[in-house]
Structure formats: structure tokens, C-alpha cells
N, C-alpha and C. Protein backbone atom coordinates (compact mmCIF):
# COMPACT_ATOMS: atom_id res chain seq x y z
N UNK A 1 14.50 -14.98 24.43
CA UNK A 1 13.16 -14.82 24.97
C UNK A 1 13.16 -13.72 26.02
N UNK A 2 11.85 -13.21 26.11
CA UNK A 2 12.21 -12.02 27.21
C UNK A 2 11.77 -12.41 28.53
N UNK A 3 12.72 -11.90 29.43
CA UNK A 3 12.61 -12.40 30.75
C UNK A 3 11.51 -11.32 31.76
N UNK A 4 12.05 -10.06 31.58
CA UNK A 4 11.13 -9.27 32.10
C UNK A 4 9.61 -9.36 31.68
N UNK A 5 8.29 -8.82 32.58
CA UNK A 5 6.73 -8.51 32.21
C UNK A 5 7.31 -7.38 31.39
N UNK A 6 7.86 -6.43 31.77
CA UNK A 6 7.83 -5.35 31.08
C UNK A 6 8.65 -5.91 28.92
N UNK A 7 9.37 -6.62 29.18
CA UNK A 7 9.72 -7.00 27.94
C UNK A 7 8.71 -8.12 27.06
N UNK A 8 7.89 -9.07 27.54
CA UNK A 8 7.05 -9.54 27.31
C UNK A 8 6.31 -8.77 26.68
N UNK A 9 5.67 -7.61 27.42
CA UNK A 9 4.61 -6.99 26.93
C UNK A 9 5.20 -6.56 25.79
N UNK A 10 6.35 -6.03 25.82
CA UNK A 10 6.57 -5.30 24.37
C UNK A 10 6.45 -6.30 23.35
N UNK A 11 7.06 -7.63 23.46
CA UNK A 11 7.04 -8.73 22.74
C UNK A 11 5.96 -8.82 22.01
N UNK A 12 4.78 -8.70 23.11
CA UNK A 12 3.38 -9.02 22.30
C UNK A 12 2.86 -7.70 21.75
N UNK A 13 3.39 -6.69 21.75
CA UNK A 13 2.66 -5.83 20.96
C UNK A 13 3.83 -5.35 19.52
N UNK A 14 4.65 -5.69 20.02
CA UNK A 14 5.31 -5.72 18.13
C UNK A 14 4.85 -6.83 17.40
N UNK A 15 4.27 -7.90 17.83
CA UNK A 15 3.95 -9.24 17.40
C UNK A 15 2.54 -8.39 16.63
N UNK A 16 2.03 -7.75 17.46
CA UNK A 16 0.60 -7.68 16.72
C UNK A 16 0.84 -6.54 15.63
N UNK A 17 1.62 -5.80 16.12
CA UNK A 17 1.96 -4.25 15.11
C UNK A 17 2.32 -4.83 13.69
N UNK A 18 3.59 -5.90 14.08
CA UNK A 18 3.53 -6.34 13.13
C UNK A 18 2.72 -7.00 11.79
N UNK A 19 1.68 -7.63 12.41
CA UNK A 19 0.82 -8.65 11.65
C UNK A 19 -0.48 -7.35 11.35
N UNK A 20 -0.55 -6.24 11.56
CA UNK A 20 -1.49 -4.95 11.56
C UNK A 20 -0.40 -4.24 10.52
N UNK A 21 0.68 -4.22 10.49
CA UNK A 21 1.38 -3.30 9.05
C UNK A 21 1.26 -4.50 8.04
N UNK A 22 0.97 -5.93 8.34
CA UNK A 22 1.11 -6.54 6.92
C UNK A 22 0.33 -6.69 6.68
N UNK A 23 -0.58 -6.38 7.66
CA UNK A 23 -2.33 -6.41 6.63
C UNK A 23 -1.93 -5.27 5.72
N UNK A 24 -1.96 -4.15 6.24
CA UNK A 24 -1.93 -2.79 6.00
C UNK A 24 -0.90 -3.04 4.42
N UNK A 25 0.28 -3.27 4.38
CA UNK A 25 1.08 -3.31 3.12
C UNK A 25 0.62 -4.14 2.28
N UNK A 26 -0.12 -5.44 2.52
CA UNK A 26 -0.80 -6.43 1.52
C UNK A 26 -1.71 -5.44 0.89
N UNK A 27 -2.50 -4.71 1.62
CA UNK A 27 -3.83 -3.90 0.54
C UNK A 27 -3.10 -3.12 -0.02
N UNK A 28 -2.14 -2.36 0.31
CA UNK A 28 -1.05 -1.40 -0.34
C UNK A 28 -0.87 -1.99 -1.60
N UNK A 29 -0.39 -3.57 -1.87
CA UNK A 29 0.10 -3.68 -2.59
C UNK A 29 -0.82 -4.62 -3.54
N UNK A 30 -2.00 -4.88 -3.21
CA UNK A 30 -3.35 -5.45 -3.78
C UNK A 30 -3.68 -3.71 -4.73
N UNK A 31 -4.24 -2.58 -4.14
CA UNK A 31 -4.41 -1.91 -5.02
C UNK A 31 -3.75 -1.72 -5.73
N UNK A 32 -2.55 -1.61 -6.12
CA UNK A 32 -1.46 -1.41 -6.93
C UNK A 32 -1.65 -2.19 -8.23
N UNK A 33 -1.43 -3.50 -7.74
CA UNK A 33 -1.71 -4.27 -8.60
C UNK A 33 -3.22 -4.26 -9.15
N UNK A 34 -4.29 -4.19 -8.79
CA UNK A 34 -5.68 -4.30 -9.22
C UNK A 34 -5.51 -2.93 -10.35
N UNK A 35 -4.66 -1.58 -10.60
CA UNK A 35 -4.37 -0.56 -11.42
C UNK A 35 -3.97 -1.47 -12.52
N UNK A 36 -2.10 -1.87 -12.39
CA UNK A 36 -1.72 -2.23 -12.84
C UNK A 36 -2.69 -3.93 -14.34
N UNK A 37 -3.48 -4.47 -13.42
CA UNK A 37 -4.06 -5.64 -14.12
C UNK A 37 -5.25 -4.75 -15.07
N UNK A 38 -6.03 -3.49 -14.48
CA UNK A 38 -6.63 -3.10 -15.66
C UNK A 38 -6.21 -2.34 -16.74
N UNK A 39 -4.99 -1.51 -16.76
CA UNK A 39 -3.74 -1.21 -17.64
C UNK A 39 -3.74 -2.00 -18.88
N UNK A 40 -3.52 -3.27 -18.11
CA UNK A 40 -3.09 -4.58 -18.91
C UNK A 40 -4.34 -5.14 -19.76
N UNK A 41 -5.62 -5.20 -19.07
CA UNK A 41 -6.42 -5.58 -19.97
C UNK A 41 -7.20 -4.57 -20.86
N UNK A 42 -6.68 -3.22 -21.20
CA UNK A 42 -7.16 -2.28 -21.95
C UNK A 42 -8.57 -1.51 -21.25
N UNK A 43 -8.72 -1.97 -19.89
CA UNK A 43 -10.00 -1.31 -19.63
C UNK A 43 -10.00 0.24 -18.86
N UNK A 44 -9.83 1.57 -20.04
CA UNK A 44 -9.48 2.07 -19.07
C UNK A 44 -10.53 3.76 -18.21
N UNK A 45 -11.74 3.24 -17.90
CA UNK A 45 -12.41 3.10 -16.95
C UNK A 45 -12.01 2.78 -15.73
N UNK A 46 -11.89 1.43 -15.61
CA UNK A 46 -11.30 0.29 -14.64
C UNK A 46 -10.02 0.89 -13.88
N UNK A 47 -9.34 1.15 -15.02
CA UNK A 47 -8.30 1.73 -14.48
C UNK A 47 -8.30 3.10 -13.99
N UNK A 48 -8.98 3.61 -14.23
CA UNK A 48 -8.79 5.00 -14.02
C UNK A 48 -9.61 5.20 -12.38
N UNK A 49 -10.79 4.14 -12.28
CA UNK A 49 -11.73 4.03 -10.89
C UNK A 49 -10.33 3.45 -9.70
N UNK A 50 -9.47 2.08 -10.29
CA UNK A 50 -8.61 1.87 -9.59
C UNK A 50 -7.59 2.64 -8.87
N UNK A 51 -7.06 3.58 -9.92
CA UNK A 51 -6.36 4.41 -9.88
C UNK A 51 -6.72 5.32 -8.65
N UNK A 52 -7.88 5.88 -8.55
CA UNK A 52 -8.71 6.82 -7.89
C UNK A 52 -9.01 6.02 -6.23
N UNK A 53 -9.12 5.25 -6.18
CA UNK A 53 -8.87 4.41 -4.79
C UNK A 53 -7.47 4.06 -4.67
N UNK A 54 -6.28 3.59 -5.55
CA UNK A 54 -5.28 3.74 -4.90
C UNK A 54 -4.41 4.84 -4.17
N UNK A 55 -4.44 6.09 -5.08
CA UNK A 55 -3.99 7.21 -4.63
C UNK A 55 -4.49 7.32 -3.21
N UNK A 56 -5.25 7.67 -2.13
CA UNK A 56 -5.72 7.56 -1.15
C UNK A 56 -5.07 6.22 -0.18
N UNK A 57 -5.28 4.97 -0.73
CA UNK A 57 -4.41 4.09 0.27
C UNK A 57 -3.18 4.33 0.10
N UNK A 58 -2.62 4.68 -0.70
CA UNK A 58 -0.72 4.80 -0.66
C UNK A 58 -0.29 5.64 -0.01
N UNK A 59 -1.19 7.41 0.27
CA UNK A 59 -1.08 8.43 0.82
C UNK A 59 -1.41 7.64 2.63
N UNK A 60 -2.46 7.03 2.59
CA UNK A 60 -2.80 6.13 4.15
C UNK A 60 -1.48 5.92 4.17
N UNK A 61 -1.12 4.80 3.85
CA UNK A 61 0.53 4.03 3.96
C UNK A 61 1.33 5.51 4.51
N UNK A 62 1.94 6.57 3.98
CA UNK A 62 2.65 6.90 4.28
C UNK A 62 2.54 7.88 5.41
N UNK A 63 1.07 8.28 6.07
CA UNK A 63 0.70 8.47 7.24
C UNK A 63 1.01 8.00 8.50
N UNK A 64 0.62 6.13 7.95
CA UNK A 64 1.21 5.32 8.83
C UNK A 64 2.62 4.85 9.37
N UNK A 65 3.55 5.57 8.11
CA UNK A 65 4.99 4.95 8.57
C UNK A 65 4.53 3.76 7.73
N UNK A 66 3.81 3.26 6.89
CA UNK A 66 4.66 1.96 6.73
C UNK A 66 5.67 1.96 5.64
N UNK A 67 5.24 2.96 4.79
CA UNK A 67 5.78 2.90 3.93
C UNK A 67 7.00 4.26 3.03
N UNK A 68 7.84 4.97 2.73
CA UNK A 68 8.40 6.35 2.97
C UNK A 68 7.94 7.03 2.09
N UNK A 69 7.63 8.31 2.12
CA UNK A 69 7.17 9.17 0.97
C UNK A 69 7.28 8.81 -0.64
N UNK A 70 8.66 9.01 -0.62
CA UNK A 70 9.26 9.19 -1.77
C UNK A 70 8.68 7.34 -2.67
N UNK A 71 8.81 6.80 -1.76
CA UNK A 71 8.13 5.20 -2.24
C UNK A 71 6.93 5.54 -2.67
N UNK A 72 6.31 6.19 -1.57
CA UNK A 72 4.43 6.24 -2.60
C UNK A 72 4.64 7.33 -3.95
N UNK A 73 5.37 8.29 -3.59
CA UNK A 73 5.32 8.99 -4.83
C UNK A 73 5.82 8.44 -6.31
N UNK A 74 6.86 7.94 -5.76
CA UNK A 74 7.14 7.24 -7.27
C UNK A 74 6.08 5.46 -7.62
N UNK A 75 5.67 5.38 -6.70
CA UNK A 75 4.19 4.62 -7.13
C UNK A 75 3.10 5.12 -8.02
N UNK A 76 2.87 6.53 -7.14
CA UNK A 76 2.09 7.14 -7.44
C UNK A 76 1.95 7.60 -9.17
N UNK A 77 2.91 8.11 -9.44
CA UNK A 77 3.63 8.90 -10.68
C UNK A 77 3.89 7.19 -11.63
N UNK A 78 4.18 6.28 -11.24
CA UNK A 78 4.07 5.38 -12.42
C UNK A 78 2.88 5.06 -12.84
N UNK A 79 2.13 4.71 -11.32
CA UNK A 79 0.49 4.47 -12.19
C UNK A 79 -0.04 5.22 -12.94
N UNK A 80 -0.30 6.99 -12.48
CA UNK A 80 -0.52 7.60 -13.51
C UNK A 80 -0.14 7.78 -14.57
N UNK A 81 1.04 7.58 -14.57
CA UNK A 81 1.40 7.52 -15.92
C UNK A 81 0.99 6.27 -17.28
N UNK A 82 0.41 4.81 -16.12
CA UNK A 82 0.42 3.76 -17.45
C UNK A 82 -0.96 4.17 -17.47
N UNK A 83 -2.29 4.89 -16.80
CA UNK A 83 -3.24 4.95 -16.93
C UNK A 83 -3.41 6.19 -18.14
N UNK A 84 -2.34 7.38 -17.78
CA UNK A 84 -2.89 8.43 -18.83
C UNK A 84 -2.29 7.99 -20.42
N UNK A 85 -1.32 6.96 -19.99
CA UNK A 85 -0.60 6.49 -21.58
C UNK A 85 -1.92 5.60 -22.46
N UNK A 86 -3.07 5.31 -21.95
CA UNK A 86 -4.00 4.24 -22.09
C UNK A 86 -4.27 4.93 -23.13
N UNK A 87 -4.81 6.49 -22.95
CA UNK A 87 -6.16 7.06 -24.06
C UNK A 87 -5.91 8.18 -24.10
């Protein structure tokens, strides 16, 4: 436990940073999947609108540090790829 104010404080603000990057990586990984599920059900519209809002949050993510380049890119490059394999 931290004994110092000055360590406290830090305490409580990694506490919150924390629970603010897992919001942040849950939608990361909600759009992903919302691509991925219209892929799957042949809709590809759906997918292609999904697609078009994920690119933008994954690029967010790696603004933020939460997540490393090379991670969104090869995100990036699979979705497009199951979306342009559609049609």
C-alpha cells in the first residue's frame, strides 16, 4: 500500500487510467468484432460500413498508446482482407 500523499495520488490515477484504457480497448475490440460478425453473415454492406468505422478507432488506439502500431496494422490488413474476399 502506499504510504506517501504523493504515492497515493499516483495510486489513484493509474486506478482510473486504467479502467479509461479498458473502456478504450473493449470498443477496440467490439468494432473488430461487429466487422468480423458481418463477414460471417454474408452482409457485405454491413461489413464494409463496419469496416469504415473500425479503421478510425484502431488508428485512435494507437494514438493513445494503448495499443502498438504494428498490432493495428495487422488488424487492419486482416479485416480488409475478409471484407474484400466477400464480393
Amino acid at each position: 500500500m502506499a504510504n506517501t500523499a504523493q504515492a497515493r495520488k499516483r495510486a489513484r490515477q493509474a486506478e482510473k487510467r486504467r479502467q479509461h484504457n479498458n473502456s478504450l480497448r473493449s470498443g477496440f475490440r467490439t468494432s473488430i468484432k461487429k466487422v468480423i460478425k458481418a463477414v460471417a453473415a454474408g452482409e457485405k454492406k454491413t461489413a464494409s460500413e463496419a469496416y469504415s468505422n473500425a479503421v478510425p478507432m484502431i488508428d485512435a488506439m494507437v494514438n493513445k498508446n494503448i495499443i502498438h502500431r504494428n498490432k493495428a496494422a495487422r488488424h487492419k490488413s486482416r479485416l480488409n482482407r475478409l471484407v474484400k474476399a466477400m464480393g
